[in-house]
Protein backbone atom coordinates (compact mmCIF):
# COMPACT_ATOMS: atom_id res chain seq x y z
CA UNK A 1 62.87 -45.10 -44.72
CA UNK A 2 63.81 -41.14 -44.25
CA UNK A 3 59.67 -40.58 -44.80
CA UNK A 4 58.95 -42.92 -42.11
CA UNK A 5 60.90 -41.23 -39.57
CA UNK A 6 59.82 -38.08 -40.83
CA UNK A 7 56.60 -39.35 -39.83
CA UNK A 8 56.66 -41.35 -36.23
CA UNK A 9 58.38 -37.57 -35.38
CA UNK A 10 55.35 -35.46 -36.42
CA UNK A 11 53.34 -37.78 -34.83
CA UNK A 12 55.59 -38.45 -31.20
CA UNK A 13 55.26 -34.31 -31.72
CA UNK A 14 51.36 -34.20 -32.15
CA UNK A 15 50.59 -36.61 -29.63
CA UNK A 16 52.85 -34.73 -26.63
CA UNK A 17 51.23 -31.44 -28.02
CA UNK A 18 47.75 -33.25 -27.55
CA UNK A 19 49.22 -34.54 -23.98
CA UNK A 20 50.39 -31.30 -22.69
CA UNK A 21 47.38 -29.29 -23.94
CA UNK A 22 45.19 -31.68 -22.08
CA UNK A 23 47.80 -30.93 -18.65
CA UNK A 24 47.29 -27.62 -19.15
CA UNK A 25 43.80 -27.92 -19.82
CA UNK A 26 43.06 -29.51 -16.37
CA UNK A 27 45.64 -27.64 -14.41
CA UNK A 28 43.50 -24.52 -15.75
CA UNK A 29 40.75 -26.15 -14.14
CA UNK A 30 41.98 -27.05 -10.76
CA UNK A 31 44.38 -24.30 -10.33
CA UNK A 32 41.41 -21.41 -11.29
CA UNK A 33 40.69 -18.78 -9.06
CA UNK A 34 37.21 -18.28 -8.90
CA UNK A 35 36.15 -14.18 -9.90
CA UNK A 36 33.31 -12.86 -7.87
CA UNK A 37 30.52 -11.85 -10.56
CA UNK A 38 29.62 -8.66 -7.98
CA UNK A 39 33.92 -7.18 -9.61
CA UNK A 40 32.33 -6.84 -12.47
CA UNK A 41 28.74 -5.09 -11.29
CA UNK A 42 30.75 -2.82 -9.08
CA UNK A 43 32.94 -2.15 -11.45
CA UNK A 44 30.51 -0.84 -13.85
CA UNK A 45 29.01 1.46 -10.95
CA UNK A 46 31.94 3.05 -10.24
CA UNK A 47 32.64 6.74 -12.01
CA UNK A 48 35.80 5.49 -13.21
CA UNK A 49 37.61 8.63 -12.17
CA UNK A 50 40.43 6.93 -10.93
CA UNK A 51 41.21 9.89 -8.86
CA UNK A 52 42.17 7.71 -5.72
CA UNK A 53 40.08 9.60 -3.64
CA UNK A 54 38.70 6.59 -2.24
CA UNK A 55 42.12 5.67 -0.68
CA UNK A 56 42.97 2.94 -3.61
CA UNK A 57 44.89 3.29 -6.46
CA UNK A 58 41.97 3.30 -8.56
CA UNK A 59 38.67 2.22 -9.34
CA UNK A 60 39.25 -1.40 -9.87
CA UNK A 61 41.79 -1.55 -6.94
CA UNK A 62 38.91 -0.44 -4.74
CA UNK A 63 36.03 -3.01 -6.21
CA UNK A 64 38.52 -5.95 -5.62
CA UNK A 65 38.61 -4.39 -2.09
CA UNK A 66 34.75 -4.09 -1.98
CA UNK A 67 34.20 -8.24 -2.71
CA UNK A 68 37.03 -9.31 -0.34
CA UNK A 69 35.05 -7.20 2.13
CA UNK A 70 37.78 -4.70 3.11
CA UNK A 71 36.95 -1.84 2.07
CA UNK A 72 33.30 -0.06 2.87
CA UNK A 73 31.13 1.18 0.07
CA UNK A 74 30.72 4.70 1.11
CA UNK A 75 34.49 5.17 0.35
CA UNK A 76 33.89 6.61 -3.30
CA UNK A 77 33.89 10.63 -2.95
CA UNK A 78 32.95 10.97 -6.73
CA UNK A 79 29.58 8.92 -6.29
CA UNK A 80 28.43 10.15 -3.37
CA UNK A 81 25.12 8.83 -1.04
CA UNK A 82 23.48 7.33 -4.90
CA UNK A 83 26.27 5.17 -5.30
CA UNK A 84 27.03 4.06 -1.96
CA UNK A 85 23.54 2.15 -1.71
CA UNK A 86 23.95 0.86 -4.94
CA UNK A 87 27.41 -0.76 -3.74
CA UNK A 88 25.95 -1.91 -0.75
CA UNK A 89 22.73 -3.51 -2.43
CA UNK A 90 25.19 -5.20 -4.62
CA UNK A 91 26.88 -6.40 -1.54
CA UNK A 92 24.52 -6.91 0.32
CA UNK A 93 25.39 -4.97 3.38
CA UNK A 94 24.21 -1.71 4.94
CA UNK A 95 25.52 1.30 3.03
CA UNK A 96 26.32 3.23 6.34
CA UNK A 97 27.04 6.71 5.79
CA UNK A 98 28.70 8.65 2.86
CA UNK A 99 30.43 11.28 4.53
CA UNK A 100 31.60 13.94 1.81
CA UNK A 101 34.77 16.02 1.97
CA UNK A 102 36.06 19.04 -0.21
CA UNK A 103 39.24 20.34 -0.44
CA UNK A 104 39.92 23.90 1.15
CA UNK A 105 42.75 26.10 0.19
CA UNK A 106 43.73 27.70 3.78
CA UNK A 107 45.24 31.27 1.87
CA UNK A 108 43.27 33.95 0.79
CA UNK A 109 45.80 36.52 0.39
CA UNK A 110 46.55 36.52 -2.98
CA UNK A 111 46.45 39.95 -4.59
CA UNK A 112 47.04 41.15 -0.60
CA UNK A 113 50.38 39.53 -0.15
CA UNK A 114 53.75 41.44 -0.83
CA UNK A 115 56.33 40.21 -3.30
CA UNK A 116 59.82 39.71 -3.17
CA UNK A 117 60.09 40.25 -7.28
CA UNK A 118 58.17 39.70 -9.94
CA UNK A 119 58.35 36.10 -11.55
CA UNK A 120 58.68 35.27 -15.06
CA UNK A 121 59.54 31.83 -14.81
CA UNK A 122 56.99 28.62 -15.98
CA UNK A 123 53.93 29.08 -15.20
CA UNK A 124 53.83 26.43 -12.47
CA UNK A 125 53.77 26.48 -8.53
CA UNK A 126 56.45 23.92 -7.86
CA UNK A 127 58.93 25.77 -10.13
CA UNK A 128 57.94 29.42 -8.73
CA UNK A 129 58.26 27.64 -5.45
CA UNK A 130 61.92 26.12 -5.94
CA UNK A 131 62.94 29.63 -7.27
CA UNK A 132 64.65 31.81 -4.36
CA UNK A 133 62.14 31.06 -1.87
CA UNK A 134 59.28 31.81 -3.96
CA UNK A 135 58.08 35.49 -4.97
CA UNK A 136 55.72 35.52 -1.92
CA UNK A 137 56.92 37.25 1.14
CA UNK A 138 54.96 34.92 2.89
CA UNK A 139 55.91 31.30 2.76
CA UNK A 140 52.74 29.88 3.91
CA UNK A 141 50.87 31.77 0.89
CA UNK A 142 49.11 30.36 -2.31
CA UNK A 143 51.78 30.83 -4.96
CA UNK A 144 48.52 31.27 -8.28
CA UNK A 145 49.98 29.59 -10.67
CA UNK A 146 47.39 26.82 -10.52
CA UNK A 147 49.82 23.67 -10.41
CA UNK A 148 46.32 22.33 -8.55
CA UNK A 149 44.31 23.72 -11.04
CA UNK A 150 46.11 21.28 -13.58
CA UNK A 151 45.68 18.47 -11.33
CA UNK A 152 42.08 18.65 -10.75
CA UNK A 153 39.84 16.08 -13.00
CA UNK A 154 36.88 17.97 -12.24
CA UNK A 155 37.23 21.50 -13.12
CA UNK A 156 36.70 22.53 -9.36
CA UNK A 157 39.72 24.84 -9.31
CA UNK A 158 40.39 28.03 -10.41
CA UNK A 159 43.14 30.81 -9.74
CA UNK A 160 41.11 33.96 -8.40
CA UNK A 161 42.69 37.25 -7.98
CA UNK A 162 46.00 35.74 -7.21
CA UNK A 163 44.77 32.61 -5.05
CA UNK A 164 43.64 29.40 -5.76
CA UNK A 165 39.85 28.70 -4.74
CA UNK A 166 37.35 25.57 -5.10
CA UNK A 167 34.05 24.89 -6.25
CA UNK A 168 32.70 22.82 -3.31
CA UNK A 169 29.76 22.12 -5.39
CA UNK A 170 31.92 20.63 -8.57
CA UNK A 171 34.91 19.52 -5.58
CA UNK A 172 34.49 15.10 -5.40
CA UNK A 173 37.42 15.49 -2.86
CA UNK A 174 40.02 13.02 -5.15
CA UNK A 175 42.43 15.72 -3.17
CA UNK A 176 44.39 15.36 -5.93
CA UNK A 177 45.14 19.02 -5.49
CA UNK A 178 46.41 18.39 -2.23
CA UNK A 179 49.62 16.31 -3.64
CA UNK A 180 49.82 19.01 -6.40
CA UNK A 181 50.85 22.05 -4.40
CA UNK A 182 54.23 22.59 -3.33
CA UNK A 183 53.15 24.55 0.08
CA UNK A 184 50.78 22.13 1.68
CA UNK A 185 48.28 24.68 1.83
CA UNK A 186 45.30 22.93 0.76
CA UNK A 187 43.34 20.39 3.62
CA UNK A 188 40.08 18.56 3.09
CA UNK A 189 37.30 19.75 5.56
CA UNK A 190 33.61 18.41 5.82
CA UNK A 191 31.26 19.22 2.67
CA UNK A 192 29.33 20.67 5.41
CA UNK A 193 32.18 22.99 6.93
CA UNK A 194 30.79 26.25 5.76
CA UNK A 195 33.12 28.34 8.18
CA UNK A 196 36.80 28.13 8.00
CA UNK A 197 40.23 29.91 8.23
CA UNK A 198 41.52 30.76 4.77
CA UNK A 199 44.91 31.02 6.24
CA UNK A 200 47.61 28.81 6.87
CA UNK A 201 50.94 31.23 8.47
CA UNK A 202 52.51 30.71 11.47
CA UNK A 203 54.29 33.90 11.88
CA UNK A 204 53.74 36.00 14.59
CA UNK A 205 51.50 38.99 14.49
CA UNK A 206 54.14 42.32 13.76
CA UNK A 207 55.80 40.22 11.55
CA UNK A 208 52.61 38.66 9.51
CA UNK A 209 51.60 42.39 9.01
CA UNK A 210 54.75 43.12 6.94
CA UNK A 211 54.21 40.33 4.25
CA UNK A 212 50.30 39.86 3.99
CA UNK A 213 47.70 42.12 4.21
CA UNK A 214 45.02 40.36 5.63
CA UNK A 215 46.45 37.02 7.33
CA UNK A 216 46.09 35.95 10.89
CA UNK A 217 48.25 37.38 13.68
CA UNK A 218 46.80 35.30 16.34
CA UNK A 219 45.11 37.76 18.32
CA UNK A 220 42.34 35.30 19.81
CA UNK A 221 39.02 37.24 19.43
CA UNK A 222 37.36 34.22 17.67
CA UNK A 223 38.63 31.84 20.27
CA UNK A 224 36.93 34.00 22.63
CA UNK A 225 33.53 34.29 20.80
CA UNK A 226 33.24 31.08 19.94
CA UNK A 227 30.60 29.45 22.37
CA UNK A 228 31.33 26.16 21.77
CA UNK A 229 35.24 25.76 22.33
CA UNK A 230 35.35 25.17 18.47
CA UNK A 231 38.38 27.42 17.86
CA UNK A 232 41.45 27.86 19.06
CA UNK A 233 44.83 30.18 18.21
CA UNK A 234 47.74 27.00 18.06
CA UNK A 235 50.86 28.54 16.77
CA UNK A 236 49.61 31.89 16.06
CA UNK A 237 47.58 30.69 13.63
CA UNK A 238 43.38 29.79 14.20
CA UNK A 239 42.19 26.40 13.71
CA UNK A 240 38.70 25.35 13.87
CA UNK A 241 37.59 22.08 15.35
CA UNK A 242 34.45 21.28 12.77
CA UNK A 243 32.91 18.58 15.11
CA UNK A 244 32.51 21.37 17.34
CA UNK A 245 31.35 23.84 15.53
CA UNK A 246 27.86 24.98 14.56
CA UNK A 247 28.35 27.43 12.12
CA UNK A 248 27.19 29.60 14.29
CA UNK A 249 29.26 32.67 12.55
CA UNK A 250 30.48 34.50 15.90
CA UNK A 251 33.94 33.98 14.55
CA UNK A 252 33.27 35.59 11.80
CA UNK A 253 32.22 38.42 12.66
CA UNK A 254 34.79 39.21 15.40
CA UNK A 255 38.08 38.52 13.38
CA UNK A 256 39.29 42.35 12.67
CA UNK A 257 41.57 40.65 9.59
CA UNK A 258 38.02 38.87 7.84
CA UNK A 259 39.98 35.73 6.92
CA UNK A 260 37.26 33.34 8.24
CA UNK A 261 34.98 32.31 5.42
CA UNK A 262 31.54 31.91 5.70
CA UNK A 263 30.71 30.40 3.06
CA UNK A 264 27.53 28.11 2.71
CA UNK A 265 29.26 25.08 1.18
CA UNK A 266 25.82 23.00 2.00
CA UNK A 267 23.45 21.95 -0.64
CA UNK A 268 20.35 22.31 1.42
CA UNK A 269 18.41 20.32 -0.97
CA UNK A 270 20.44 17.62 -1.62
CA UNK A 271 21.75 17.04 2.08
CA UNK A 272 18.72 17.88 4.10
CA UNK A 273 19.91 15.35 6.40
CA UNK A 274 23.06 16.74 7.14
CA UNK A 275 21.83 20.10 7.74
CA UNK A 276 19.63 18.55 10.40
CA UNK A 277 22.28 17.07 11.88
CA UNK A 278 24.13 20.38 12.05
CA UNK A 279 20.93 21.75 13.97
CA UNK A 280 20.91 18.82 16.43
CA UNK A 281 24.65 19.17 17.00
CA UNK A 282 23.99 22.77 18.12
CA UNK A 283 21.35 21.91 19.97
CA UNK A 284 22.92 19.62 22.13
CA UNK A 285 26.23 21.62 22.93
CA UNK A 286 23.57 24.34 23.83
């Protein structure tokens, strides 16, 4: 009789397991959310830097944005102009334009600006930073101990003769490096920003001259070169306005402390278009 028991329980237990699978089974069915096959393509196109460059937490954060439709395809800074028409063929859309940014460290004083000691601490701008103010005199100045250098995934910054500089060519502007320094020194700027002010103090003139060699004291001869009311001296410090300007290098050659960079930052190969753009810009303010 105990067997027989034994046995109507198995089988009361097989027969709900049976039941409850089959539940399941449907519920799977009509309770399924649907994945877009174009995830998965995207997905695959993608660098898979994770670098949140794009403004998402990461690469698959952005491609779920992609196939809900907000989020643009030209958002990627790692895959540039290639990979924005691939998104948008997969899509289906018009890739609009890829508009590429680098990161710019606005200090170029490094071996130039005085020091309150000498630091033997970690080798790391955030500590050097918390430390008594900092070594530097100046507390707008790059620090060099390449706390963005570690941060970069690229290998587009190094520590040069006491200042941080990038590689606008290697630069995918993640501006990762941005969140890793301590002084806020670093800004992104247009790929095609070849002139800018490597400076990033606020004091005023007599004082900037006792902690920095070579930093901006606000005297305004670049505002007043500048033909096209693309810089301007805000808080004793020069800002350019790069939808203004036309890289036209007056600037440059009028600022008696030579902190304005002219660097040529454009690939002229690879972004013909842009550089005809710059021409037309120029054009048209003249």
């Amino acid at each position: 009789m105990n067997w027989m028991n034994i046995l109507y329980a198995v089988l009361i237990l097989g027969l709900l397991g049976v039941f409850f699978g089959a539940v399941l089974a449907v519920a799977s069915k009509v309770f399924a959310v649907e994945k877009d096959e174009r995830y998965d393509e995207i997905l695959e196109n993608l660098p898979g830097a994770n670098c949140g460059g794009c403004g998402y937490s990461g690469c698959s954060a952005y491609a779920e944005k992609l196939v809900e439709g907000t989020a643009k395809p030209g958002a990627c800074p790692v895959g540039g102009e290639q990979l924005t028409a691939k998104i948008a063929e997969i899509l289906g859309v018009k890739p609009g334009k890829n508009t590429r940014i680098t990161a710019l460290v606005r200090c170029n004083g490094g071996n130039h600006a005085k020091k309150k000691y000498e630091y033997a601490g970690a080798h790391d701008c955030v500590s050097a930073n918390a430390l008594a103010g900092s070594p530097l005199s100046c507390q707008y100045g790059c620090l060099g101990f390449g706390s963005c250098v570690s941060a970069c995934l690229f290998d587009a910054i190094h520590v040069e003769d006491g200042v941080a500089k990038v590689d606008h060519e290697k630069c995918t502007g993640c501006l990762r490096c941005l969140e890793a320094c301590p002084r806020n020194i670093i800004i992104s700027v247009p790929y095609t920003a070849d002139v800018n002010v490597l400076c990033s103090s606020h004091e005023r003139g007599a004082e900037l001259r006792k902690i920095c060699e070579i930093g901006c004291i606000g005297c305004k001869l670049c505002e007043k070169a500048c033909q096209y009311d693309a810089i301007h001296v805000v808080d004793n410090l020069a800002s350019i306005d790069h939808d203004k300007c036309t890289s036209c290098g007056e600037c440059v050659k009028k600022c008696p402390r030579h902190l304005i960079s002219d660097a040529d930052l454009l690939n002229e190969n690879e972004d013909a278009e842009l550089l005809r753009e710059r021409e037309q810009k120029k054009a048209a303010q003249e």
